[in-house]
Protein backbone atom coordinates (compact mmCIF):
# COMPACT_ATOMS: atom_id res chain seq x y z
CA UNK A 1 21.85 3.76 -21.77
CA UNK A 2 22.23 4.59 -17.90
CA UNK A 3 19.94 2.90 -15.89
CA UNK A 4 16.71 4.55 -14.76
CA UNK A 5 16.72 5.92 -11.36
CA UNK A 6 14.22 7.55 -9.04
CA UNK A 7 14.29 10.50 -7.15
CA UNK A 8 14.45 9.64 -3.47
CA UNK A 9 11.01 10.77 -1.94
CA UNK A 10 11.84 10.43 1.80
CA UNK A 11 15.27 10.54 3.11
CA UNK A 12 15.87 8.78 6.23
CA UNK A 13 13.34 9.85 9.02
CA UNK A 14 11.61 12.57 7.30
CA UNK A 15 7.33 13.26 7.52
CA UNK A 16 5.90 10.74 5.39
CA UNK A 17 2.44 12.59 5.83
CA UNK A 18 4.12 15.79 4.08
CA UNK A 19 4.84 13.60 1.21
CA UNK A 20 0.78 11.73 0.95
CA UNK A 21 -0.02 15.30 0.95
CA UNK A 22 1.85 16.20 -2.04
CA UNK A 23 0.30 12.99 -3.56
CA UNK A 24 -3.55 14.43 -2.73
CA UNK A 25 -2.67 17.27 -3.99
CA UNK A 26 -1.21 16.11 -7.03
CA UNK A 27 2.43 16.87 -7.12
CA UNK A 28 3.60 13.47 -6.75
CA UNK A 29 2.15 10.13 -8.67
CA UNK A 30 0.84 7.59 -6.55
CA UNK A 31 2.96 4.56 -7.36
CA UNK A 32 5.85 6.30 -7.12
CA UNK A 33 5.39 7.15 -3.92
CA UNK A 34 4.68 3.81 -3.35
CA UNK A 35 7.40 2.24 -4.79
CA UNK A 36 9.90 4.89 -3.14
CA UNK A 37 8.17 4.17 0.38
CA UNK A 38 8.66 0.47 -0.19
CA UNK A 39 11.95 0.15 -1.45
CA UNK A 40 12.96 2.47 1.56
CA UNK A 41 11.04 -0.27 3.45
CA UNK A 42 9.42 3.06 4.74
CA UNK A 43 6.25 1.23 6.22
CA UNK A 44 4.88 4.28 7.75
CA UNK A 45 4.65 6.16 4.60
CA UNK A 46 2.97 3.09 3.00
CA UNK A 47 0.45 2.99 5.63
CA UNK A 48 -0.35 6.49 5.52
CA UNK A 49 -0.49 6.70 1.81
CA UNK A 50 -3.04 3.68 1.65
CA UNK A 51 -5.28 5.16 4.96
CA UNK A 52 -5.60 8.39 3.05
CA UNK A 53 -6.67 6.94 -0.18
CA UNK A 54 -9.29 4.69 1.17
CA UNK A 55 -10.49 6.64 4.27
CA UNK A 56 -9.34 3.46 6.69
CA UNK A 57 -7.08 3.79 10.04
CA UNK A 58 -3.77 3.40 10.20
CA UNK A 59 -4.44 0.84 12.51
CA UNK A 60 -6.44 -1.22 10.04
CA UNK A 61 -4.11 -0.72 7.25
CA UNK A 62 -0.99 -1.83 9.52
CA UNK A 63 -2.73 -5.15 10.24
CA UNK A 64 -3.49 -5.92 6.58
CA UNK A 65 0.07 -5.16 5.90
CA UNK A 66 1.72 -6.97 9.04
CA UNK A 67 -0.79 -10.47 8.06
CA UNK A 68 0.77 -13.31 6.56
CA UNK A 69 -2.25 -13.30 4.06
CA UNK A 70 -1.89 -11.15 1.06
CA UNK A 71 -5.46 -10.82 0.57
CA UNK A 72 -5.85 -7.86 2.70
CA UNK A 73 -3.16 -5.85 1.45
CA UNK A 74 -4.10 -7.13 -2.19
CA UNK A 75 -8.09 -5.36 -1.59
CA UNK A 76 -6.47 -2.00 0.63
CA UNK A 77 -3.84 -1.27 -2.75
CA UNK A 78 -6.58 -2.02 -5.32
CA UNK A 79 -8.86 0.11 -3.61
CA UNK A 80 -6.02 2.77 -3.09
CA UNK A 81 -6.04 2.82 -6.55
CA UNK A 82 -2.01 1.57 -7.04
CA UNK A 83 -0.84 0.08 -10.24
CA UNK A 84 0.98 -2.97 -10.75
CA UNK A 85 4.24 -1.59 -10.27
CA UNK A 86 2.98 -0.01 -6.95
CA UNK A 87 1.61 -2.74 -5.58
CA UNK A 88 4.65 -5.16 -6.76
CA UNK A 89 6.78 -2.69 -4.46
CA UNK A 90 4.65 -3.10 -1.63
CA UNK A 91 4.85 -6.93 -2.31
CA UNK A 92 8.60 -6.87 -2.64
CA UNK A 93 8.26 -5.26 0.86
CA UNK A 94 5.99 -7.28 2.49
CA UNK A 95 8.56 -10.33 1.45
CA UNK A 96 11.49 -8.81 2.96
CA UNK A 97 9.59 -7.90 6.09
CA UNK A 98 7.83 -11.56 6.49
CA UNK A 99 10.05 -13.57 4.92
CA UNK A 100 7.26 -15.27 3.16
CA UNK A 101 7.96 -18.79 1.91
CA UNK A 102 5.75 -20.18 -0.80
CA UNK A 103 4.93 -17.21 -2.00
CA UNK A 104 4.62 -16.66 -5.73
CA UNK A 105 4.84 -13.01 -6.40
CA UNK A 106 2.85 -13.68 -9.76
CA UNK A 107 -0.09 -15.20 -8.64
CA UNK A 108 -0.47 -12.51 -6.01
CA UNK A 109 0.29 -9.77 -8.81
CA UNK A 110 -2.36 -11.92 -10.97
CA UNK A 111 -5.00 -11.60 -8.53
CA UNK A 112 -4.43 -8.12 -7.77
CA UNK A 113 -4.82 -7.25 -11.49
CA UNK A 114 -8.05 -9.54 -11.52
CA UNK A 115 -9.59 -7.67 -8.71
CA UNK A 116 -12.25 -5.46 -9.75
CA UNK A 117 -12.14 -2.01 -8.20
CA UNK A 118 -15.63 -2.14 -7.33
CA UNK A 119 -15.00 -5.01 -5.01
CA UNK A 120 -12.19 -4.01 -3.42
CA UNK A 121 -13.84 -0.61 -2.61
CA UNK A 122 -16.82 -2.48 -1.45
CA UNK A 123 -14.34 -4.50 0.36
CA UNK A 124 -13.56 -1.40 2.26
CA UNK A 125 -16.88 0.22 2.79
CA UNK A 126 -17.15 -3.17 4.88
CA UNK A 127 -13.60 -2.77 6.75
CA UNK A 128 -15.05 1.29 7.53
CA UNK A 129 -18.67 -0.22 8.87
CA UNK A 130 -16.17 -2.61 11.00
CA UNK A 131 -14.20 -0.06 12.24
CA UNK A 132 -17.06 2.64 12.72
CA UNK A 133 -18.68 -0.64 15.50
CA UNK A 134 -15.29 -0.90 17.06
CA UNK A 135 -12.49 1.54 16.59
CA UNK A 136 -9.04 -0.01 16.58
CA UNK A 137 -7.50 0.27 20.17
């Protein structure tokens, strides 16, 4: 059997925001845009994707991405409603990018599975209220 392959979503420079908009309007599933954004280590399409799903900045969403804490990112793709495969491309990015040591992939995949949706959302209803007080420079 030939291996699986996916359709590249973004090739090379292209609009990420054209391709979140075919995800809000349905044309594209939501982890696989996130997985092709990641494995392209494509982080502005990642960010984008995850601002438009939970209403946050860019800003915001680059910081919980670019933090050596997966917490942040772990709440932002749980509330962005990504699966596990989704959000295991985003980690696999994350790694590459940080180079984080000590890391076990698992326990972070664990926890994001673990995570109710209702408090990552709430989670994010905070990081708006933060936001709304003092808008990212």
């Amino acid at each position: 059997m030939p291996p699986i392959t996916r359709k590249l979503l973004v090739d090379g420079p292209g609009d990420p925001a054209a391709v979140v908009e075919k995800v809000a309007d349905g044309y594209l599933l939501l982890d696989d845009t996130a997985i092709a954004f990641a494995d392209a280590d494509h982080v502005a399409g990642i960010v984008l994707l995850i601002a438009r799903r939970t209403g946050l900045s860019a800003t915001t969403v680059g910081h919980a991405l670019a933090v050596q804490s997966c917490g942040p990112v772990t709440l932002l793709c749980r509330a962005a409603g990504l699966g596990a495969n989704g959000f295991s491309a985003v980690l696999r990015m994350r790694r590459r990018r940080l180079r984080e040591e000590g890391l076990n992939p698992a326990h972070v995949l664990a926890d994001f599975l673990q995570t109710p949706m209702e408090v990552a959302q709430g989670a994010v209803t905070m990081m708006k209220e933060n936001e709304e007080r003092s808008p990212p420079r």
